[in-house]
PDB file of N, CA and C in Angstrom:
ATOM      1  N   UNK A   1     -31.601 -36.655   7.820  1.00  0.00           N
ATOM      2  CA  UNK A   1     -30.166 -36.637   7.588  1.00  0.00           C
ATOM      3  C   UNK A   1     -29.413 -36.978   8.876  1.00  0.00           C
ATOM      4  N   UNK A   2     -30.250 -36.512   9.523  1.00  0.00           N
ATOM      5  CA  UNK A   2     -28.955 -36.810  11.248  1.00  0.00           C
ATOM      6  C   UNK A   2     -29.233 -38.550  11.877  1.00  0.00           C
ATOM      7  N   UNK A   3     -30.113 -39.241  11.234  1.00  0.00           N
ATOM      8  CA  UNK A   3     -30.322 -40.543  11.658  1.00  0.00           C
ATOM      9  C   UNK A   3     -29.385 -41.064  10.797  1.00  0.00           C
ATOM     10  N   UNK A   4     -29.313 -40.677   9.314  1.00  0.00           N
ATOM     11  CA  UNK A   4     -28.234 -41.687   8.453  1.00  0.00           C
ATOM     12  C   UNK A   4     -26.570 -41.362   9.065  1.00  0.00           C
ATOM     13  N   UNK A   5     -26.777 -40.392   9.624  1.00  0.00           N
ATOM     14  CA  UNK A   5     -25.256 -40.350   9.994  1.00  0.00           C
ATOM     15  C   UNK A   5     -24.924 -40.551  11.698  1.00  0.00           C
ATOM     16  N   UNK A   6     -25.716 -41.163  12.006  1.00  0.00           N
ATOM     17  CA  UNK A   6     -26.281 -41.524  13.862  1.00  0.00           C
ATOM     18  C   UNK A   6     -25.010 -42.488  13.672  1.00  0.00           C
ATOM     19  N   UNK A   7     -24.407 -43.279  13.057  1.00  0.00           N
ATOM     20  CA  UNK A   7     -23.039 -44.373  13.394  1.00  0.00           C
ATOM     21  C   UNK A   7     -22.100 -42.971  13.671  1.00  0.00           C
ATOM     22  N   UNK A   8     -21.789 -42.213  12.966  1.00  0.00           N
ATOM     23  CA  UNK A   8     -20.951 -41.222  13.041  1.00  0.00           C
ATOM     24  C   UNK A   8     -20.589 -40.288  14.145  1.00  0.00           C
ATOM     25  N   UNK A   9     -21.979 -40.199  14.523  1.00  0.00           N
ATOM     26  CA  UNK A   9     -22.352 -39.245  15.915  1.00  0.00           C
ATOM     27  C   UNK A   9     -21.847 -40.278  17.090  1.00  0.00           C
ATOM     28  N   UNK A  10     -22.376 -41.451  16.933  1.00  0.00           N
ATOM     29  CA  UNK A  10     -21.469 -42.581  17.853  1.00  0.00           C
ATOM     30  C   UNK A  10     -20.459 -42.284  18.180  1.00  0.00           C
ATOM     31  N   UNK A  11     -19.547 -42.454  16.821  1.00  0.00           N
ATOM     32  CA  UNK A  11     -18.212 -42.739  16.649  1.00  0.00           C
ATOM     33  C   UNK A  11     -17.391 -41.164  17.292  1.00  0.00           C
ATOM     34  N   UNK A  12     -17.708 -39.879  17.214  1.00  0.00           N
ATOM     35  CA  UNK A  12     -17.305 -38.378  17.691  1.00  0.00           C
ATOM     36  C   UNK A  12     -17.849 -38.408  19.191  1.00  0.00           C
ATOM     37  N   UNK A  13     -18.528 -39.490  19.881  1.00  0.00           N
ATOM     38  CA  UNK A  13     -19.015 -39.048  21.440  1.00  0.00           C
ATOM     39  C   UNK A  13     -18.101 -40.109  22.093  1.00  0.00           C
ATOM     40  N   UNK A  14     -18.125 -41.623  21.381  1.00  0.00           N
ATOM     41  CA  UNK A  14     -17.076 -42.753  21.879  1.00  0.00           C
ATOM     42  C   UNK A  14     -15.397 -42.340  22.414  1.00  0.00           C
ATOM     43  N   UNK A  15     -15.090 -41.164  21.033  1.00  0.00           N
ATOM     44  CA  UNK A  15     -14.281 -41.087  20.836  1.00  0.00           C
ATOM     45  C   UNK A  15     -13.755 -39.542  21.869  1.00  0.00           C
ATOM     46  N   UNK A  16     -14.728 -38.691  22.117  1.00  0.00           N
ATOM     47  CA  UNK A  16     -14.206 -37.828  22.665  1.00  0.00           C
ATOM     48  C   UNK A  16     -14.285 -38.229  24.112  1.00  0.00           C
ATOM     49  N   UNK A  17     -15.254 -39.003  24.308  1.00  0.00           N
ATOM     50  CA  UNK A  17     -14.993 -39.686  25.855  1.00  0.00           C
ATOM     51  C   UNK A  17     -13.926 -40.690  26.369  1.00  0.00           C
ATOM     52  N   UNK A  18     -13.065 -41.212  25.198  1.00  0.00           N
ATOM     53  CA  UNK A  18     -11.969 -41.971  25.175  1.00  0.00           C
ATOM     54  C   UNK A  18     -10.982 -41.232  25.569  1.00  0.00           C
ATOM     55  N   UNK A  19     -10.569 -40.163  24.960  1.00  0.00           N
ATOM     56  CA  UNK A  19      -9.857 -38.988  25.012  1.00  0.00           C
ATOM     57  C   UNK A  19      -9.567 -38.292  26.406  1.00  0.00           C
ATOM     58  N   UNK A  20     -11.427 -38.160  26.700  1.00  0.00           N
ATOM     59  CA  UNK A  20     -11.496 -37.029  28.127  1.00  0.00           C
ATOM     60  C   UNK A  20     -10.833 -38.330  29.331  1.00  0.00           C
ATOM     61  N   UNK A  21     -11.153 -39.611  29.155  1.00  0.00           N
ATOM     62  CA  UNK A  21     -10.849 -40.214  29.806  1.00  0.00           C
ATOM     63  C   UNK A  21      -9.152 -40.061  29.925  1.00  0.00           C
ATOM     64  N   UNK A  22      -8.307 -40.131  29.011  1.00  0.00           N
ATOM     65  CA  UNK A  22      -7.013 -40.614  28.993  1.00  0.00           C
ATOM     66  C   UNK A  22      -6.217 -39.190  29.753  1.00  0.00           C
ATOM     67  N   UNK A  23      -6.968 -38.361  29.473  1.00  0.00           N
ATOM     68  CA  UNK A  23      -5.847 -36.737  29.953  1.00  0.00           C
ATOM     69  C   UNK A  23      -6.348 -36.194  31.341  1.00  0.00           C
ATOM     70  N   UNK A  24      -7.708 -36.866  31.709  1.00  0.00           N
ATOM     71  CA  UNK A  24      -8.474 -36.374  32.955  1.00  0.00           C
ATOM     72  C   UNK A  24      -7.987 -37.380  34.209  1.00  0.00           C
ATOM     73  N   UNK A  25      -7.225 -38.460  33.739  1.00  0.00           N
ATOM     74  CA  UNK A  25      -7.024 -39.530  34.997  1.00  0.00           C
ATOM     75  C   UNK A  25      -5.884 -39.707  35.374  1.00  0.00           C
ATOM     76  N   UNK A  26      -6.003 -40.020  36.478  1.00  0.00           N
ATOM     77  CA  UNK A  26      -4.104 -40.142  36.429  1.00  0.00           C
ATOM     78  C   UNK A  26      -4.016 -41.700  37.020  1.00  0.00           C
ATOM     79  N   UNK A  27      -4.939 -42.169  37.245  1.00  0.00           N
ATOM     80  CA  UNK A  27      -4.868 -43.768  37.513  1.00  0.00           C
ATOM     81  C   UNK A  27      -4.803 -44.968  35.876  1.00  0.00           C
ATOM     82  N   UNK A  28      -3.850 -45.515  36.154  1.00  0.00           N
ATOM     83  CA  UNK A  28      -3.295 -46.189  34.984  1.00  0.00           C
ATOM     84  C   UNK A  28      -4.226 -47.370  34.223  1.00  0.00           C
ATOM     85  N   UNK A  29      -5.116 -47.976  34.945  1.00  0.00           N
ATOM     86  CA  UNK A  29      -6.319 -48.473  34.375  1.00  0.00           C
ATOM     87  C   UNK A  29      -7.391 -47.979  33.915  1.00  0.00           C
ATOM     88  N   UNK A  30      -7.696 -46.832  34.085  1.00  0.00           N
ATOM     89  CA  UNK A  30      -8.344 -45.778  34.027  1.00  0.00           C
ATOM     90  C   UNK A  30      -7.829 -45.327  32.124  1.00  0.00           C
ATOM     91  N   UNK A  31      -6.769 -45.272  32.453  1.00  0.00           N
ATOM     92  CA  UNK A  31      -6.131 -44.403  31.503  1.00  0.00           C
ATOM     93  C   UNK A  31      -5.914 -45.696  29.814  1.00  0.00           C
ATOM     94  N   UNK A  32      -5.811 -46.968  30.576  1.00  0.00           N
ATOM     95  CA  UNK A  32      -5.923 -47.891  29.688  1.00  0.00           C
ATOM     96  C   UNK A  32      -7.517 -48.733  29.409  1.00  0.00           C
ATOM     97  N   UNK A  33      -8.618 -48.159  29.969  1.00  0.00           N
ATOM     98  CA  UNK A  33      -9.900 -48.134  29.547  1.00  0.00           C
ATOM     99  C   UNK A  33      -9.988 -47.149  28.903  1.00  0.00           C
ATOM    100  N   UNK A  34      -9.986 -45.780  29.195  1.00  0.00           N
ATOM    101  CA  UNK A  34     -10.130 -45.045  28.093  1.00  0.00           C
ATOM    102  C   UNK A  34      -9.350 -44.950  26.609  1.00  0.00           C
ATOM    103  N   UNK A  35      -8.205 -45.649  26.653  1.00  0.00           N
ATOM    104  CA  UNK A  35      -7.577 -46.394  25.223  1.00  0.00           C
ATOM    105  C   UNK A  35      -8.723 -46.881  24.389  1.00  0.00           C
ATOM    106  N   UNK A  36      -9.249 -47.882  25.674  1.00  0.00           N
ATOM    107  CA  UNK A  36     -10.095 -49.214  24.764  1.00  0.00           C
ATOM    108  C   UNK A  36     -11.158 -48.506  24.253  1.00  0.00           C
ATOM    109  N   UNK A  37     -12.260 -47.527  24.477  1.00  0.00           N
ATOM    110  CA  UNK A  37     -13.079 -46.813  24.675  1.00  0.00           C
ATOM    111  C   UNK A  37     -12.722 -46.231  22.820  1.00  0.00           C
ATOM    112  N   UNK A  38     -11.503 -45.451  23.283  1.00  0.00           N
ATOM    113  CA  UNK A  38     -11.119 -44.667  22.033  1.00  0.00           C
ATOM    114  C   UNK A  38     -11.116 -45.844  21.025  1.00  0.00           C
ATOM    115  N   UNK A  39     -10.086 -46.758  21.183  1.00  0.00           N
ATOM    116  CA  UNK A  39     -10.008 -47.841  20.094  1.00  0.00           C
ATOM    117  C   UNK A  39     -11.292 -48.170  19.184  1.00  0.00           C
ATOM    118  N   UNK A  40     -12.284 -48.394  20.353  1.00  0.00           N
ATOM    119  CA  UNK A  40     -13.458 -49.309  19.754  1.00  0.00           C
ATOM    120  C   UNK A  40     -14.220 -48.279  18.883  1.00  0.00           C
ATOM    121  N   UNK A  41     -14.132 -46.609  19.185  1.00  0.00           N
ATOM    122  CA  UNK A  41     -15.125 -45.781  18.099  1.00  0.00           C
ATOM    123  C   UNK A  41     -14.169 -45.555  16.524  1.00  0.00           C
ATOM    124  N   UNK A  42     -13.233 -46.033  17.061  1.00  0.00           N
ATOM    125  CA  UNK A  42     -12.406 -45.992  15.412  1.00  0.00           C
ATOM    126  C   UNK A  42     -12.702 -47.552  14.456  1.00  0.00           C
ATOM    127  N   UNK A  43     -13.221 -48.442  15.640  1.00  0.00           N
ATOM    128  CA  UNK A  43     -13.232 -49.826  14.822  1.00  0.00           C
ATOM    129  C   UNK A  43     -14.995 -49.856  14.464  1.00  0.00           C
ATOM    130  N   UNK A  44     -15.408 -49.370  15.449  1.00  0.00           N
ATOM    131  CA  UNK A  44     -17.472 -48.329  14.749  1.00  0.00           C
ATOM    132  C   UNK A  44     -17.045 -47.707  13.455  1.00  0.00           C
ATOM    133  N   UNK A  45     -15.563 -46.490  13.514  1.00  0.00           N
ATOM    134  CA  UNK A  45     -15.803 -45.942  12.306  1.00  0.00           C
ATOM    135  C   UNK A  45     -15.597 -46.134  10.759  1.00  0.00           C
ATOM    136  N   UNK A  46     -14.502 -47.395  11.212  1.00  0.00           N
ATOM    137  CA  UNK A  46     -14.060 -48.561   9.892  1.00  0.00           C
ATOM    138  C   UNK A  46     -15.140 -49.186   9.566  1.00  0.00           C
ATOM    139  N   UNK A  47     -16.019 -49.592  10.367  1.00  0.00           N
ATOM    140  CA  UNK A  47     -17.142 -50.616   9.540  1.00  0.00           C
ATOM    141  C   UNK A  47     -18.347 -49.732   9.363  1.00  0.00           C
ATOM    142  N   UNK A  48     -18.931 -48.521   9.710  1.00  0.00           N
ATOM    143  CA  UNK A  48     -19.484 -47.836   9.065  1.00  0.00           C
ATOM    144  C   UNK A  48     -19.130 -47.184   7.812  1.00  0.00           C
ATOM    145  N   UNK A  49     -18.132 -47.214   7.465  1.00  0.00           N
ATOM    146  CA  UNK A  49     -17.422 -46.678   6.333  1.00  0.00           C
ATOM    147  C   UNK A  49     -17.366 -47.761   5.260  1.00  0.00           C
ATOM    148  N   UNK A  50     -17.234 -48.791   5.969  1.00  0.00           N
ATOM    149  CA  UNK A  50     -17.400 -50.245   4.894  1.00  0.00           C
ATOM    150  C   UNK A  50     -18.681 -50.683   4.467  1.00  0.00           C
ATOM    151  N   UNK A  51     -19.379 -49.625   4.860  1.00  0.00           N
ATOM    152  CA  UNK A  51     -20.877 -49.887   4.518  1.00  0.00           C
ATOM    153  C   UNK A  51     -21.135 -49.570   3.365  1.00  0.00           C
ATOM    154  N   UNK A  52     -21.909 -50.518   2.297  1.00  0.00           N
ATOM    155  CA  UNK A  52     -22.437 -49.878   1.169  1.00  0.00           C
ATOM    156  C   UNK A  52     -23.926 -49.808   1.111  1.00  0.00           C
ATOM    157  N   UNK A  53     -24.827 -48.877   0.691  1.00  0.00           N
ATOM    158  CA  UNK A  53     -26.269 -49.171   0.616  1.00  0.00           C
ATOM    159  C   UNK A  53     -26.114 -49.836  -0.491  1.00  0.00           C
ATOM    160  N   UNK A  54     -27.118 -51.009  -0.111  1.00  0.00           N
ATOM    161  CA  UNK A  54     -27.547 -52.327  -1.475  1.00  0.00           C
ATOM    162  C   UNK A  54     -26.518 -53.137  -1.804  1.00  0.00           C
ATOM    163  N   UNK A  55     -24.997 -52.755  -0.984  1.00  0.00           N
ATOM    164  CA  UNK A  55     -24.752 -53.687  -1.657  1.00  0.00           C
ATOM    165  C   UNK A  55     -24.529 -55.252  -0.850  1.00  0.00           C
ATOM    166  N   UNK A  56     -24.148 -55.910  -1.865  1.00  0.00           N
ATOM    167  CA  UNK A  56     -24.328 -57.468  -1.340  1.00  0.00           C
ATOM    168  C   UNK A  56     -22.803 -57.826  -1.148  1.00  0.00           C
ATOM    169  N   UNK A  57     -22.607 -59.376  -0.328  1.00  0.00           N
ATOM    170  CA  UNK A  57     -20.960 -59.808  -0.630  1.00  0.00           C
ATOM    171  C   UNK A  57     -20.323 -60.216  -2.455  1.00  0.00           C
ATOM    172  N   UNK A  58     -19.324 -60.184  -2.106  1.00  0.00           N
ATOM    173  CA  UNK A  58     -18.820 -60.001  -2.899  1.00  0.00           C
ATOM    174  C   UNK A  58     -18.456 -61.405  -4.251  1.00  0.00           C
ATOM    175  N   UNK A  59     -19.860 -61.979  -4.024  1.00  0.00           N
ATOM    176  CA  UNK A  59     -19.838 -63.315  -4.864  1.00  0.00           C
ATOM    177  C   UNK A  59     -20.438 -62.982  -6.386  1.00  0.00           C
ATOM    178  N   UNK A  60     -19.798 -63.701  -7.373  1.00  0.00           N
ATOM    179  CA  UNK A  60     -20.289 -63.062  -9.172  1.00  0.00           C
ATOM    180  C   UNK A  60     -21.591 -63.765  -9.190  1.00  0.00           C
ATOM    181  N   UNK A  61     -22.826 -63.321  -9.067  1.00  0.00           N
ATOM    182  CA  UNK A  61     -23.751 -63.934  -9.559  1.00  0.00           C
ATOM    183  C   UNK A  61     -24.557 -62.725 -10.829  1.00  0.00           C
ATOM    184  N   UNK A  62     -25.598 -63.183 -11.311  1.00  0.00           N
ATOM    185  CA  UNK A  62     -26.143 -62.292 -12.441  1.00  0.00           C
ATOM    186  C   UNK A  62     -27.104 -61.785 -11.663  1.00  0.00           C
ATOM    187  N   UNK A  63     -27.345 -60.207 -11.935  1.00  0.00           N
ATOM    188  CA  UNK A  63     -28.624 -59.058 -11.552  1.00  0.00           C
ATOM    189  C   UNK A  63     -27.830 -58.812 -10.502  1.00  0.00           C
ATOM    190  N   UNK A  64     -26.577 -58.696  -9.893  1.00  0.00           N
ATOM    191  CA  UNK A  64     -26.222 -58.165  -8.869  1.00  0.00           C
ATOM    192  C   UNK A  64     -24.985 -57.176  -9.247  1.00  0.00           C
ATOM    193  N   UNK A  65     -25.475 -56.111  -8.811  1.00  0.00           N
ATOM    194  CA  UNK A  65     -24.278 -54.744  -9.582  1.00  0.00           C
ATOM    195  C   UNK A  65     -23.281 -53.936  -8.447  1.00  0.00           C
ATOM    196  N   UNK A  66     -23.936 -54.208  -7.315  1.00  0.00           N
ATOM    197  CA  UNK A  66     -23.412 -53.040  -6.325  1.00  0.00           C
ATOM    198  C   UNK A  66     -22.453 -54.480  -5.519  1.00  0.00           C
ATOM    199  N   UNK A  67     -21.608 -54.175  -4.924  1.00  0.00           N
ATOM    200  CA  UNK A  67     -21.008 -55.035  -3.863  1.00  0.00           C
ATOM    201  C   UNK A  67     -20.419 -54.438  -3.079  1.00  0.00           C
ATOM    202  N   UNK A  68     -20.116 -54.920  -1.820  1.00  0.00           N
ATOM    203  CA  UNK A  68     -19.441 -54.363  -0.619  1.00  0.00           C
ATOM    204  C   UNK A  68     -18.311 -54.653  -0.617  1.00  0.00           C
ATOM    205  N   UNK A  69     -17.083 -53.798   0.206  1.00  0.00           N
ATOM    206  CA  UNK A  69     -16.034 -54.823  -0.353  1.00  0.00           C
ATOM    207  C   UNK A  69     -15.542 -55.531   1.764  1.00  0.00           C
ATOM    208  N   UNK A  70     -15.036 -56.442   1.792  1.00  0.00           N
ATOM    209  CA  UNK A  70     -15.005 -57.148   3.212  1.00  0.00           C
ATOM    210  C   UNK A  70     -14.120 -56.516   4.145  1.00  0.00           C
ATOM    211  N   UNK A  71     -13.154 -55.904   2.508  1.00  0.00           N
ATOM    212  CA  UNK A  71     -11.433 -55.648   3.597  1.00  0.00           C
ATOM    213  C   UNK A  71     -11.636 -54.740   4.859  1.00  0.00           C
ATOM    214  N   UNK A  72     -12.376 -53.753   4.965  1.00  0.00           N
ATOM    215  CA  UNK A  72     -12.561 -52.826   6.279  1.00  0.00           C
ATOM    216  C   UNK A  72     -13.010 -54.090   7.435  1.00  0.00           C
ATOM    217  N   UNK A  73     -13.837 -54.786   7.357  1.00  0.00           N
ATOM    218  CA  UNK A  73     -14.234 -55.778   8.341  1.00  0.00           C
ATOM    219  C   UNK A  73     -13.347 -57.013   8.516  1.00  0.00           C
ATOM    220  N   UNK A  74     -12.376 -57.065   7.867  1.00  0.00           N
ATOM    221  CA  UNK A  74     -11.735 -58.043   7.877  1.00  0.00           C
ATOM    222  C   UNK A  74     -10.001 -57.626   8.782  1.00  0.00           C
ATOM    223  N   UNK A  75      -9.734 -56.287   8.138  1.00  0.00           N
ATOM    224  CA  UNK A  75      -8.845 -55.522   8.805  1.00  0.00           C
ATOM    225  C   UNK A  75      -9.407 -55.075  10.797  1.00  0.00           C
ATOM    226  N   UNK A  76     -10.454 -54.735  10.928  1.00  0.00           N
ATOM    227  CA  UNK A  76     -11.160 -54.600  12.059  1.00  0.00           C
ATOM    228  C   UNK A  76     -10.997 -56.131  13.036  1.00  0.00           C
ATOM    229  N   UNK A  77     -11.108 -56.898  12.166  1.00  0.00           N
ATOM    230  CA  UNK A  77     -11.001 -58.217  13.084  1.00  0.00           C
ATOM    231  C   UNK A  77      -9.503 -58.764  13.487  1.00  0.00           C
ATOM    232  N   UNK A  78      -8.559 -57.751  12.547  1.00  0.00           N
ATOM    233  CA  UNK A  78      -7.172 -58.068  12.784  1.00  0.00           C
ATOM    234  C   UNK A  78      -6.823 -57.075  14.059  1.00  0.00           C
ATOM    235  N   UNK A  79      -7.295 -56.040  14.055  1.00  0.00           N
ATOM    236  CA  UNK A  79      -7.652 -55.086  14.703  1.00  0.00           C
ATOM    237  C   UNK A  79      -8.019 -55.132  16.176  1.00  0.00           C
ATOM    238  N   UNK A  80      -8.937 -55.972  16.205  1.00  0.00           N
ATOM    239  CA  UNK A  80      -9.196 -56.008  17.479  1.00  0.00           C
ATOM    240  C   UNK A  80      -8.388 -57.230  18.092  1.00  0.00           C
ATOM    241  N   UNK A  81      -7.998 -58.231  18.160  1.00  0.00           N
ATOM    242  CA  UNK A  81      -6.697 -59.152  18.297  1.00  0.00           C
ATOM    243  C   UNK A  81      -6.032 -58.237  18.616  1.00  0.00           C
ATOM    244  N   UNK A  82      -5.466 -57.483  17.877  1.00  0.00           N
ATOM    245  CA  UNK A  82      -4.174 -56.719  18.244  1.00  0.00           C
ATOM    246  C   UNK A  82      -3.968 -55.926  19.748  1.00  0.00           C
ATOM    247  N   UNK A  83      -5.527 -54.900  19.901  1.00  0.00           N
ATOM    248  CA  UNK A  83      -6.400 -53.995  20.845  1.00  0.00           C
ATOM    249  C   UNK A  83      -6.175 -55.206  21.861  1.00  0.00           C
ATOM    250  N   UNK A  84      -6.331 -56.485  21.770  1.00  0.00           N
ATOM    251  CA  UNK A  84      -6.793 -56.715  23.181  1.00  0.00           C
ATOM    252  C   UNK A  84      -5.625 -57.395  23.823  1.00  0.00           C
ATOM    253  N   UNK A  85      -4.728 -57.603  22.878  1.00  0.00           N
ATOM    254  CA  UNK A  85      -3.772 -57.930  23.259  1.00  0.00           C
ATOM    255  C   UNK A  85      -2.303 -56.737  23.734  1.00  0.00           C
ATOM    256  N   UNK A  86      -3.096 -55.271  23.405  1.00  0.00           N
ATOM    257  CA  UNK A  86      -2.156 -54.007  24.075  1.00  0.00           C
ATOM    258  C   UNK A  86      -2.877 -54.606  25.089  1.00  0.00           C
ATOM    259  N   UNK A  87      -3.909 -54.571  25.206  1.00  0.00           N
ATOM    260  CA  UNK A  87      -4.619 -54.181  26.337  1.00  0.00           C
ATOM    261  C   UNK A  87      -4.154 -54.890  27.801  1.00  0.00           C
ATOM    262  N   UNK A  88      -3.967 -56.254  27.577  1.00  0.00           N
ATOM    263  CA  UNK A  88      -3.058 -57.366  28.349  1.00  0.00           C
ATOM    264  C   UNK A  88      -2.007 -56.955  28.360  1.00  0.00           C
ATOM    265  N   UNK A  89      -1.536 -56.359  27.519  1.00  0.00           N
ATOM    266  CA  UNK A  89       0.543 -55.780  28.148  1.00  0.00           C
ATOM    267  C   UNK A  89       0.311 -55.193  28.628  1.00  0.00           C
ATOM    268  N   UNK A  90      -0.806 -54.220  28.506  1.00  0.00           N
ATOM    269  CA  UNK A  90      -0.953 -52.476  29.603  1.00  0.00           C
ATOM    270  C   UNK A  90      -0.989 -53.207  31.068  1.00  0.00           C
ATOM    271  N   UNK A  91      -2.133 -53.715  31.115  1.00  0.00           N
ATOM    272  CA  UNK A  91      -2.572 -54.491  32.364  1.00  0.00           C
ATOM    273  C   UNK A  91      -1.034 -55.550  33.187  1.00  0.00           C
ATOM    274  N   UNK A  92      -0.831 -55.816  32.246  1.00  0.00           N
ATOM    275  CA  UNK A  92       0.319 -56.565  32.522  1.00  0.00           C
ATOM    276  C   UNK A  92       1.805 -55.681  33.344  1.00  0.00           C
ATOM    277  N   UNK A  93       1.666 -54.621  32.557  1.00  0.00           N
ATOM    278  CA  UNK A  93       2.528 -53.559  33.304  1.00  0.00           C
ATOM    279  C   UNK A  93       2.215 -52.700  34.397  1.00  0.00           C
ATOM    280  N   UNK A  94       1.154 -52.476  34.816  1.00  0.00           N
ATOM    281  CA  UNK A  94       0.289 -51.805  35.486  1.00  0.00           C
ATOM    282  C   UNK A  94       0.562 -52.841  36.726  1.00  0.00           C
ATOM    283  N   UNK A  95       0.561 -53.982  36.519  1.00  0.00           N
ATOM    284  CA  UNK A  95       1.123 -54.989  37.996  1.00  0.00           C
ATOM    285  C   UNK A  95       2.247 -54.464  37.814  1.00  0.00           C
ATOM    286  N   UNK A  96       2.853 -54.498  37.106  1.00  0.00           N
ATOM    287  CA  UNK A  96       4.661 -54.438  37.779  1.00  0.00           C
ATOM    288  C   UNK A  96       4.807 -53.178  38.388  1.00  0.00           C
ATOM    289  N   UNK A  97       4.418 -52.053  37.674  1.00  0.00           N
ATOM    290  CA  UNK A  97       4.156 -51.137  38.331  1.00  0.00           C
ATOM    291  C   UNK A  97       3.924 -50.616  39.426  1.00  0.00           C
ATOM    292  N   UNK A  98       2.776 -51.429  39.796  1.00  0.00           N
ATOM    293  CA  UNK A  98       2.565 -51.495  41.479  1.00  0.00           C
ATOM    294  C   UNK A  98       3.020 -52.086  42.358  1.00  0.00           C
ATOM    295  N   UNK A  99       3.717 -53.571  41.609  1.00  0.00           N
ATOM    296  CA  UNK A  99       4.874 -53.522  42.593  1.00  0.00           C
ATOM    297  C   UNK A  99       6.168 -53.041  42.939  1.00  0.00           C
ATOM    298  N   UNK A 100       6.277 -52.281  41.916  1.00  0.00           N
ATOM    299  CA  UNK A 100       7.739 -51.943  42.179  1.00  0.00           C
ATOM    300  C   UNK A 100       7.150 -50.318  42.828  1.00  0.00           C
ATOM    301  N   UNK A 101       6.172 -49.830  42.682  1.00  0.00           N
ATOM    302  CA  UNK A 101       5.741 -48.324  43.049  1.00  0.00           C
ATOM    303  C   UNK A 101       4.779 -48.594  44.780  1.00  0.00           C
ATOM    304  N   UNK A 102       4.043 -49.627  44.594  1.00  0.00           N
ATOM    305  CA  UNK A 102       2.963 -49.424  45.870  1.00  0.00           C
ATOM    306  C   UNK A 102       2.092 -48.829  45.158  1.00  0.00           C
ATOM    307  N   UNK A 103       1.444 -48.625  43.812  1.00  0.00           N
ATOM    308  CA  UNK A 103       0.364 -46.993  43.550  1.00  0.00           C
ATOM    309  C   UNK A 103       0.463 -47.530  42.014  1.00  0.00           C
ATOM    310  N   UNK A 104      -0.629 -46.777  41.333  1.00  0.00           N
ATOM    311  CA  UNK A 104      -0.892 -46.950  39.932  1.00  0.00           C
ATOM    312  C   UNK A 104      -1.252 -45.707  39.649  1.00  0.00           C
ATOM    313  N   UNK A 105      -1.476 -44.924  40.447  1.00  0.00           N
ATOM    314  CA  UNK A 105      -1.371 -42.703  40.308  1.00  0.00           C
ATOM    315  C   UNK A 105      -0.491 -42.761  39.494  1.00  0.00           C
ATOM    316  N   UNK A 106      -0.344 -42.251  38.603  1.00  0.00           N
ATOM    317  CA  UNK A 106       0.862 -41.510  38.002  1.00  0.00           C
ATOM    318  C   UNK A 106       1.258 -40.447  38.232  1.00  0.00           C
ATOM    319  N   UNK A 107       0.511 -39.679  38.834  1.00  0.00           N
ATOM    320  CA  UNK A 107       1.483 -38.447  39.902  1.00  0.00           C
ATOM    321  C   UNK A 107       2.381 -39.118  41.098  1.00  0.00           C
ATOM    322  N   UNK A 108       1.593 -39.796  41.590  1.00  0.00           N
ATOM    323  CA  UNK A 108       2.726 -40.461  42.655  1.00  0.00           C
ATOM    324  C   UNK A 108       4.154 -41.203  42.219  1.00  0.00           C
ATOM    325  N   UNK A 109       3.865 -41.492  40.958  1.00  0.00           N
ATOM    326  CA  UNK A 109       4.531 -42.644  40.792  1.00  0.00           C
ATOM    327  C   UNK A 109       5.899 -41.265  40.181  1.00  0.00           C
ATOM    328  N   UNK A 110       5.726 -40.482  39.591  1.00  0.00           N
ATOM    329  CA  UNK A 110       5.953 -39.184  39.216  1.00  0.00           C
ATOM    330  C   UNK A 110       6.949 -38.643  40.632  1.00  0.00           C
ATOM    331  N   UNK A 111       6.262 -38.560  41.124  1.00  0.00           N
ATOM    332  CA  UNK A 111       7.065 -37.965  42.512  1.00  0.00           C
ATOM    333  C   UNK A 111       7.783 -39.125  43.338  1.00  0.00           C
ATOM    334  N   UNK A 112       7.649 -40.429  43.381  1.00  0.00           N
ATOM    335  CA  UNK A 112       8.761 -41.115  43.736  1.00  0.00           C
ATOM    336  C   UNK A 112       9.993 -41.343  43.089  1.00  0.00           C
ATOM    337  N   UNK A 113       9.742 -41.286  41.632  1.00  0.00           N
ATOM    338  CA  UNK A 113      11.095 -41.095  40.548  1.00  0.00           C
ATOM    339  C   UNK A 113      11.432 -39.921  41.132  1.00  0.00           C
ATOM    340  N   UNK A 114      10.961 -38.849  41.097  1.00  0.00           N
ATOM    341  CA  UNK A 114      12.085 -37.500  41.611  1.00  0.00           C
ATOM    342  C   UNK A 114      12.522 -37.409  42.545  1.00  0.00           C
ATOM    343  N   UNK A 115      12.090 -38.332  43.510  1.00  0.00           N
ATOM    344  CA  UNK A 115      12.799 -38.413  44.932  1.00  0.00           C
ATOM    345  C   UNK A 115      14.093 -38.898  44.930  1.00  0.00           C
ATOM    346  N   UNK A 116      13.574 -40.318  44.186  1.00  0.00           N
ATOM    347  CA  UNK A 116      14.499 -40.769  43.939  1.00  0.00           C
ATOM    348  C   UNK A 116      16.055 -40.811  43.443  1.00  0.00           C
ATOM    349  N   UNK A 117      15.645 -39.473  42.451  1.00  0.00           N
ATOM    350  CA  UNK A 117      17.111 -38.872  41.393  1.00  0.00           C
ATOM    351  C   UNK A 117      17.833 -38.191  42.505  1.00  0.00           C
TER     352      UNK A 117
END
């Protein structure tokens, strides 16, 4: 039983290390890898879920009863387009950031706004 559900166990270790990553760092690339990290065990957990045993695609032929259906893998591929393209604005801001800060800490960056006020 614990091998058929081994995608699953993936998907709860990907995902809690995505997590530990995002609240444990205070460096902003850091913090936008562990996004990606998280992202990718939710796009493991869409296509394990789109899994059918036996079944086949979704073409009418005769003797074939079970079928899979595509949309989870097809949504996943919209999915990740989307993921990698946060991922380039994060990054993308993360320069401006540093130039307008000197630092990508977010404590620092934290304590120069309050200086600032």
């Amino acid at each position: 039983m614990l091998v058929s559900l081994f995608n699953y166990w993936i998907v709860i270790v990907l995902m809690m290390m995505g997590f530990y990553i995002v609240i444990s760092h205070s460096n902003l690339i850091k913090k936008l890898l562990g996004l990606s990290i998280f992202q990718a065990s939710v796009f493991i957990m869409y296509i394990s879920m789109g899994k059918v045993e036996g079944g086949t695609a979704p073409i009418l032929e005769e003797g074939i009863k079970t079928y899979s259906n595509p949309l989870p893998h097809v949504l996943i591929l919209t999915a990740i387009v989307v993921g990698i393209a946060t991922v380039a604005l994060g990054l993308a801001l993360v320069v401006r950031i540093h130039e307008a800060y000197g630092t990508i800490e977010e404590n620092e960056i934290q304590e120069k706004d309050n200086k600032s006020c």
